[in-house]
Protein backbone atom coordinates (compact mmCIF):
# COMPACT_ATOMS: atom_id res chain seq x y z
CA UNK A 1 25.87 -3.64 11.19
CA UNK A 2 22.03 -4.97 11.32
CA UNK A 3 20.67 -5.13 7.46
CA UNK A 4 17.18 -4.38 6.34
CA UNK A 5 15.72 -6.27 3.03
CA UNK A 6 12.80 -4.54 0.97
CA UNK A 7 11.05 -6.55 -1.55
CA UNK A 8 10.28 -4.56 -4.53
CA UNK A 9 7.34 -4.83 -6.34
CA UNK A 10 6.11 -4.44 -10.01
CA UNK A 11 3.05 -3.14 -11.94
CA UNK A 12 1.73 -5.81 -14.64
CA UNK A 13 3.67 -3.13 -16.87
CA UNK A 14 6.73 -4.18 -15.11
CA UNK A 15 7.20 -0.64 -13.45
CA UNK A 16 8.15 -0.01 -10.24
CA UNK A 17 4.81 -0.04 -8.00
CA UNK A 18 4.91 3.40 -5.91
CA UNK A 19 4.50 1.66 -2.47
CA UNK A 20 7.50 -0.03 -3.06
CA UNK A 21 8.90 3.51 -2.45
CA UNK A 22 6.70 3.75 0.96
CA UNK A 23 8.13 0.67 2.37
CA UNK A 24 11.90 2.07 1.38
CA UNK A 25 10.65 4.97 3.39
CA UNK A 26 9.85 2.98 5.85
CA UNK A 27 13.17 1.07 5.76
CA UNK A 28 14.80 4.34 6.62
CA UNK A 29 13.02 5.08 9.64
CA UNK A 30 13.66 1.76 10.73
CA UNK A 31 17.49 1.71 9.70
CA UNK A 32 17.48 5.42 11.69
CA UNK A 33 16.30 3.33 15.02
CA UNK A 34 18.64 0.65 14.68
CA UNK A 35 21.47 1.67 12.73
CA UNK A 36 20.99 -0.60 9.49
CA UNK A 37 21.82 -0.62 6.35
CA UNK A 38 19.19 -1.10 3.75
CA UNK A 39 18.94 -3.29 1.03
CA UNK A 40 16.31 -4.02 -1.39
CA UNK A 41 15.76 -6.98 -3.67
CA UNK A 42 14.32 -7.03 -7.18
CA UNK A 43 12.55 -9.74 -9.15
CA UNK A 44 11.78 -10.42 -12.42
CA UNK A 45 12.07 -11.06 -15.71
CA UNK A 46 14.51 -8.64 -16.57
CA UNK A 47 15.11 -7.02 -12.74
CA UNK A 48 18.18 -4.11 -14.20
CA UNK A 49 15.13 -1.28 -14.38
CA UNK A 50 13.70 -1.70 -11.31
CA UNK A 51 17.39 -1.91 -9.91
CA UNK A 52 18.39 0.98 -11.34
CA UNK A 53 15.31 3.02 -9.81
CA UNK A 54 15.97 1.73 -6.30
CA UNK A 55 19.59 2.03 -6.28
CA UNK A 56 18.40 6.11 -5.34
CA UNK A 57 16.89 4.68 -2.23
CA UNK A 58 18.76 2.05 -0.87
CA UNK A 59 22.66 0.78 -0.26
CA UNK A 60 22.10 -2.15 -1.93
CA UNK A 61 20.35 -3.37 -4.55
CA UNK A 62 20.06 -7.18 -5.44
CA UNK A 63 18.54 -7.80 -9.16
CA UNK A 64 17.33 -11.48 -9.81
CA UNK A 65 16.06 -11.66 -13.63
CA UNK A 66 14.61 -14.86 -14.48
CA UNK A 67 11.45 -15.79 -16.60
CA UNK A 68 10.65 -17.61 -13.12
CA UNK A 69 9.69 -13.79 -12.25
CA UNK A 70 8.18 -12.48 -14.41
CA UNK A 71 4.63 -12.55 -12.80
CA UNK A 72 4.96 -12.52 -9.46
CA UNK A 73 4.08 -16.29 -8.17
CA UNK A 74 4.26 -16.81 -3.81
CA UNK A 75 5.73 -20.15 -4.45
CA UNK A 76 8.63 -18.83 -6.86
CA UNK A 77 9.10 -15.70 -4.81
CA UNK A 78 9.13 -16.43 -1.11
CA UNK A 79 12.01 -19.01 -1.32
CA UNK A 80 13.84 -17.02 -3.07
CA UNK A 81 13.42 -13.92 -0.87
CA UNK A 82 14.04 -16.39 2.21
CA UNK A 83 17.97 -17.38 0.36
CA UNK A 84 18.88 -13.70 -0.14
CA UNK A 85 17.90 -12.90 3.73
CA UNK A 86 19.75 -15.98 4.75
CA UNK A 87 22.92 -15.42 2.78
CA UNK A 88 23.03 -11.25 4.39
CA UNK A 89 22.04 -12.94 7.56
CA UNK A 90 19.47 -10.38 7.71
CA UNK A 91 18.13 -8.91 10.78
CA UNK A 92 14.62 -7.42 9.03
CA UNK A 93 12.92 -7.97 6.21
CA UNK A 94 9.96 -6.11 4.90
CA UNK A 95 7.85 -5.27 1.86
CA UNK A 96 4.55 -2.91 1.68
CA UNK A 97 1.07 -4.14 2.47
CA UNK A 98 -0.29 -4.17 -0.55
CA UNK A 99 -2.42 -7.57 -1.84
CA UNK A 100 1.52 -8.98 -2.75
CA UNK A 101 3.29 -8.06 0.53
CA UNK A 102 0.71 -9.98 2.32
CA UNK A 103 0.69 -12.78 0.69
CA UNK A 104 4.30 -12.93 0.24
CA UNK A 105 5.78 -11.96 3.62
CA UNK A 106 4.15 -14.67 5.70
CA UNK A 107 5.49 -17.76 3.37
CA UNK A 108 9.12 -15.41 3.79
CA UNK A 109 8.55 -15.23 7.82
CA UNK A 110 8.34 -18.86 8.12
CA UNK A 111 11.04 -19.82 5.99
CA UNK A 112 13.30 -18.02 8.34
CA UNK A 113 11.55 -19.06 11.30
CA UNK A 114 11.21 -15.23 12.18
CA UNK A 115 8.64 -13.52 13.73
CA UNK A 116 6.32 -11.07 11.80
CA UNK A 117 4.02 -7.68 12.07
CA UNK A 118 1.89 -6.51 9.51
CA UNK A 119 0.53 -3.17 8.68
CA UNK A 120 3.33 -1.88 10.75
CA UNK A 121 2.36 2.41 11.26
CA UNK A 122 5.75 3.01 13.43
CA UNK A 123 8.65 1.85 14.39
CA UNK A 124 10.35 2.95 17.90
CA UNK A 125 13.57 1.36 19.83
CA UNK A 126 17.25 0.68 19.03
CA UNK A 127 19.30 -1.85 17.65
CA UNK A 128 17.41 -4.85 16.82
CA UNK A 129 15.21 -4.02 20.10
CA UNK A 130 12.75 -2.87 17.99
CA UNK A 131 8.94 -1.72 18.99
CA UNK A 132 6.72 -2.33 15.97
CA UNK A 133 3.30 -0.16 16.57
CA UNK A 134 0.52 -1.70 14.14
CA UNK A 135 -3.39 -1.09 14.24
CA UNK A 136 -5.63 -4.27 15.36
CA UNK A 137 -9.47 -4.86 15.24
CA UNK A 138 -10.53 -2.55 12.51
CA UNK A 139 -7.83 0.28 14.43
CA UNK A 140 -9.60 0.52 17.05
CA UNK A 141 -6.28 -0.61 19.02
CA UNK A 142 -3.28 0.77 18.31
CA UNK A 143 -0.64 -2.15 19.47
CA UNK A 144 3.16 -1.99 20.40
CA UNK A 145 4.92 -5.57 19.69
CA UNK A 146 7.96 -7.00 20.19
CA UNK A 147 9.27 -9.57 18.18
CA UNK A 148 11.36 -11.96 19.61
CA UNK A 149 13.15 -13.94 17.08
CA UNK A 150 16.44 -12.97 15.37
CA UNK A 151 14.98 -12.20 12.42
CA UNK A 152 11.86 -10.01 12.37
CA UNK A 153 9.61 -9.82 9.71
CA UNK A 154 7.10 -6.92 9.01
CA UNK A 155 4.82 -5.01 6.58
CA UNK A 156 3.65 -1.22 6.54
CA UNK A 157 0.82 0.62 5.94
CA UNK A 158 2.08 2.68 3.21
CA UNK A 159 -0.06 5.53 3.82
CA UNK A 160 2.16 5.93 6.98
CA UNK A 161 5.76 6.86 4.81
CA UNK A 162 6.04 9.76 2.74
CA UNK A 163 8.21 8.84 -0.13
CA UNK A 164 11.54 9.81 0.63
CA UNK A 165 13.99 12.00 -0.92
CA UNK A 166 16.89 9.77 -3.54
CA UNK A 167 19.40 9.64 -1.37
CA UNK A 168 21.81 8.95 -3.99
CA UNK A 169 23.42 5.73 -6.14
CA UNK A 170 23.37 2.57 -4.52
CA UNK A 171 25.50 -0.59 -5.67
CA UNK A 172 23.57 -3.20 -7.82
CA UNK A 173 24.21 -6.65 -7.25
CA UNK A 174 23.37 -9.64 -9.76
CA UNK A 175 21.91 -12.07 -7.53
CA UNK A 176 20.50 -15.74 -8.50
CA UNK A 177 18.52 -17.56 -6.54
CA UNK A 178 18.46 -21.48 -6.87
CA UNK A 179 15.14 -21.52 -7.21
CA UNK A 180 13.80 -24.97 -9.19
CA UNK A 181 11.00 -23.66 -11.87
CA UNK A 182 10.29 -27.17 -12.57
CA UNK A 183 9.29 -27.62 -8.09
CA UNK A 184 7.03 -24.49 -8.47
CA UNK A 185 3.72 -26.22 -9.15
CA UNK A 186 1.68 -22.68 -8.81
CA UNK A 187 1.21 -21.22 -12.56
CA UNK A 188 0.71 -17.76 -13.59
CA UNK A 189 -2.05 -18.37 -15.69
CA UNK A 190 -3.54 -14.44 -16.52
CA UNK A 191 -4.01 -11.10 -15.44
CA UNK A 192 -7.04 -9.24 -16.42
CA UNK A 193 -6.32 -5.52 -15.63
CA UNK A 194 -9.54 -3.47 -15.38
CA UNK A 195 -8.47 -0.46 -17.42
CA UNK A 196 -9.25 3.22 -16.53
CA UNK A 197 -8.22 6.53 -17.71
CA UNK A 198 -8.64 7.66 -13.43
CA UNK A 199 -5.62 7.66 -11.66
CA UNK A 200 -5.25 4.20 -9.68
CA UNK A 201 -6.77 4.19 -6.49
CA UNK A 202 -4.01 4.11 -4.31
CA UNK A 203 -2.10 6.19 -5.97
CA UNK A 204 -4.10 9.25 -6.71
CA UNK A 205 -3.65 12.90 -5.36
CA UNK A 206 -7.76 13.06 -4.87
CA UNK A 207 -10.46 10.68 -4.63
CA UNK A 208 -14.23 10.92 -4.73
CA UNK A 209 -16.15 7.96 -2.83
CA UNK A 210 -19.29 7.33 -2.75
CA UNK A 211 -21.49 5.37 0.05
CA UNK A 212 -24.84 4.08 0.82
CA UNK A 213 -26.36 7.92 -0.24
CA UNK A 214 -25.86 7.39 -3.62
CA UNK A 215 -28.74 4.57 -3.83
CA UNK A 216 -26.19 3.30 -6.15
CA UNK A 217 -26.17 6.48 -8.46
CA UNK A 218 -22.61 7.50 -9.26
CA UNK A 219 -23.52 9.90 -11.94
CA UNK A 220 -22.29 12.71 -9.71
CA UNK A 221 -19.14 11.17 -8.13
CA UNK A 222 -17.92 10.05 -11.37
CA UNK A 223 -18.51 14.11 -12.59
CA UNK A 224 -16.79 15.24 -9.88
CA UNK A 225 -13.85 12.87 -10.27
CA UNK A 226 -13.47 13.38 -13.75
CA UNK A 227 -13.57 16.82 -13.38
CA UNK A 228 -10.64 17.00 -10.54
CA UNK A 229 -8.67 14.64 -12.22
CA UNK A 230 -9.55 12.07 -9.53
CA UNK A 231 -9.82 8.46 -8.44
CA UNK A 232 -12.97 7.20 -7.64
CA UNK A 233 -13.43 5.25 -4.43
CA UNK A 234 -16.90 3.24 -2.99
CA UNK A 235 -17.65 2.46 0.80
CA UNK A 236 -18.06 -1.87 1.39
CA UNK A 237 -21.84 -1.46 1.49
CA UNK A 238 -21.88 0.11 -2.11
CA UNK A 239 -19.65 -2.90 -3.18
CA UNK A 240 -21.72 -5.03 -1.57
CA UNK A 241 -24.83 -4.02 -3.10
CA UNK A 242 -23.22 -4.72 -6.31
CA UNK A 243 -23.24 -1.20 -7.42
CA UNK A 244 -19.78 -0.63 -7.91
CA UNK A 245 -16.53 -3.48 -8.42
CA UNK A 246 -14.70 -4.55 -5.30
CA UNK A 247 -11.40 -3.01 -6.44
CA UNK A 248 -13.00 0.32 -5.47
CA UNK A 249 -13.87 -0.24 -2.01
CA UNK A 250 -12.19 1.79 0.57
CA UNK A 251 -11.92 0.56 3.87
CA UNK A 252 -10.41 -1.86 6.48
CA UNK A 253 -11.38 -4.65 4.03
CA UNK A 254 -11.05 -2.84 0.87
CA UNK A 255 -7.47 -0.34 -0.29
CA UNK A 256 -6.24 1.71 2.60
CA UNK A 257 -5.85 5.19 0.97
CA UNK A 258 -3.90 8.95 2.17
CA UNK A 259 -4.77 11.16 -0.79
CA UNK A 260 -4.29 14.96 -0.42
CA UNK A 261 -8.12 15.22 -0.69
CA UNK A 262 -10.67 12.59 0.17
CA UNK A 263 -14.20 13.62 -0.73
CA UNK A 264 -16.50 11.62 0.68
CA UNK A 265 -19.75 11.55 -0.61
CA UNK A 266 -23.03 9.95 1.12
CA UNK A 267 -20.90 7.99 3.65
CA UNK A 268 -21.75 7.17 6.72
CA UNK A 269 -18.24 6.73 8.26
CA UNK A 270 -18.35 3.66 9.86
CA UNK A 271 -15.08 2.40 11.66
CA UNK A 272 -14.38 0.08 9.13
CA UNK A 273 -14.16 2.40 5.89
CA UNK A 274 -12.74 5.31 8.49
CA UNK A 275 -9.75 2.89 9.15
CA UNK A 276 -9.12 3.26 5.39
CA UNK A 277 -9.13 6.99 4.82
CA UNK A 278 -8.57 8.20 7.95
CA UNK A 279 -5.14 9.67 6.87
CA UNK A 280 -6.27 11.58 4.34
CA UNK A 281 -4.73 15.34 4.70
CA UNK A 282 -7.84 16.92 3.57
CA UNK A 283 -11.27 15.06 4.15
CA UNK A 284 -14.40 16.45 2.62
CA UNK A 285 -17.85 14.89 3.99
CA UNK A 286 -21.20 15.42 2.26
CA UNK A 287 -24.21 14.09 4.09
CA UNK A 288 -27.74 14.32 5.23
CA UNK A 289 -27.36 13.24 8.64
CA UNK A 290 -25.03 15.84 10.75
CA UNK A 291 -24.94 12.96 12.81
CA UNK A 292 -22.96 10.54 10.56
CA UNK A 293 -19.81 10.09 12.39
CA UNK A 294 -17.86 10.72 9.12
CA UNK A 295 -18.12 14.35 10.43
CA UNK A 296 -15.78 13.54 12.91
CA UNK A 297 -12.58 13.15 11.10
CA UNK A 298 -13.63 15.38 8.52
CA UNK A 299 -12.02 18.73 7.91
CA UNK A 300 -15.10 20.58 5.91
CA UNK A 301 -18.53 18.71 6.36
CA UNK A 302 -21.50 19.72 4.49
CA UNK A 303 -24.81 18.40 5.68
CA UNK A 304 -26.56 19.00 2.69
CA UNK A 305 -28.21 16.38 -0.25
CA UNK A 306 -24.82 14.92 -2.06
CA UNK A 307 -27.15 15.06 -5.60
CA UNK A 308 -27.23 19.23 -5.14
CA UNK A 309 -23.73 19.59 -3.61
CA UNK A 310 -21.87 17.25 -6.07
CA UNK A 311 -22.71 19.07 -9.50
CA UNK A 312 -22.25 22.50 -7.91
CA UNK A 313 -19.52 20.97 -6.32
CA UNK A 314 -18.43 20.39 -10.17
CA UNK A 315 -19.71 23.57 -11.64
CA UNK A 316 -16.90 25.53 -9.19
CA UNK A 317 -14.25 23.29 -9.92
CA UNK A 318 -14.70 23.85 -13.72
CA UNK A 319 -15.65 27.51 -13.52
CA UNK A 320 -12.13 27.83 -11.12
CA UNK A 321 -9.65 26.41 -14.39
């Protein structure tokens, strides 16, 4: 039977990270095309938590703990991910895109000499003749690739996968890697978390953005957010401009995002911040122009001044609770 590996992955608080969840999701749409079992692998410092909250999503569950693992470190990680995939001669291996998945999954791929898609939206075939569809060039291609090594190795847009239903209790494995801490000359030196009472940005229900209409004013987006209980996001020419920090730029270059409601706020829509929010369910535009081509993917559009709409915007919101 063809096996599937998942790399887990941790928030700094040493919780399981929700797109961990996405790329399980996407496991099982894989394993449903070719008939694999799926298997995920945890690591860090003490790996039995994270195990035990996978075990609902997977057959297998491999649990490394080693103070080697506690911060997640390419150098300390990939060969270890590489041994486990070797020793269950597996035929994929996979983790979500997020900033660690695509970092990590290339060093993995070429360990194993396999072949590798990222931001994979789809998969389609049977077997291990699998079809990967991923987006290229800012989506505006869609591509279908084949990958023709034994082992095939992949990321996914999580915003693609739902997070499945538990499917029940896995089996946990202890599993050690030989990996030499002393040969791992790549030190975790810090991690300075900006703090926020918001939800994080790719993980919140709703999100408020802001673009180049705000003149760098976010007085009403952060309202609005507040007010909803929402993230707040920024388009890359707002981050640019220095108004707001990178972490909160949306887009093809920024955090792909699929809230239930994606307000967008003074954005232009160009293809770039479009590629990450397109697959929002409900997209809200607010803009000047009723040309901006953010009207096109949106599902209400208001062509109105974003510094009127936003505060009555607000207003309902808090006169509605």
């Amino acid at each position: 039977m063809p096996t599937i590996l998942i790399v887990a992955e941790q928030q700094p608080d040493g919780k399981l990270r929700k797109a961990t969840l996405h790329a399980l999701a996407a496991a099982k749409q894989l394993a449903d095309k070719s008939g694999a079992e799926v298997h995920a692998v945890a690591l860090a410092k003490d790996a039995a938590p994270l195990a035990e909250e996978l075990k609902a999503y997977a057959k297998v569950v491999h649990a490394a703990s080693a103070a080697t693992f506690e911060h997640y470190v390419a150098e300390a990680f990939a060969p270890a991910v590489a041994e486990l995939a070797a020793a269950l001669k597996a035929d994929f291996v996979g983790a979500a895109s997020t900033a660690q998945g695509k970092d990590l999954m290339p060093r993995v791929a070429a360990k194993l000499k396999a072949g590798m898609a990222s931001d994979v939206m789809k998969f389609d075939g049977s077997g291990t003749d699998i079809t990967f569809t991923r987006p290229m060039w800012a989506g505006n291609v869609i591509a279908e690739v084949k990958l023709s090594t034994p082992v095939k190795a992949f990321t996914v847009r999580t915003t693609e996968f739902a997070v499945p239903a538990k499917s029940g209790a896995g089996e946990v494995r202890a599993f050690a890697p030989k990996v030499d801490a002393a040969a791992v000359k790549t030190k975790f030196i810090d991690f300075k978390e900006v703090k926020s009472a918001r939800p994080q940005l790719t993980e919140a229900r709703i999100i408020v953005s802001g673009g180049r209409g705000t003149k760098g004013d976010f007085k009403d987006v952060d309202g609005l957010a507040d007010e909803l209980g929402a993230a707040v996001g920024a388009s890359r020419a707002v981050c640019d401009a220095g108004w707001q920090p990178n972490d909160l730029q949306v887009g093809q270059t920024g955090k792909v995002v699929a809230p239930e409601l994606y307000i967008a706020a003074g954005i232009s829509g160009a293809i770039q911040h479009l590629a990450g929010m397109k697959g929002s369910k409900v997209i809200v535009a607010v803009n000047k122009d009723a040309e901006a081509p953010i009207f096109q993917v949106a599902d209400y559009g208001i062509v109105a001044d974003l510094f009127k709409v936003l505060p009555e915007l607000k207003a309902a919101v808090h006169a509605a609770k």
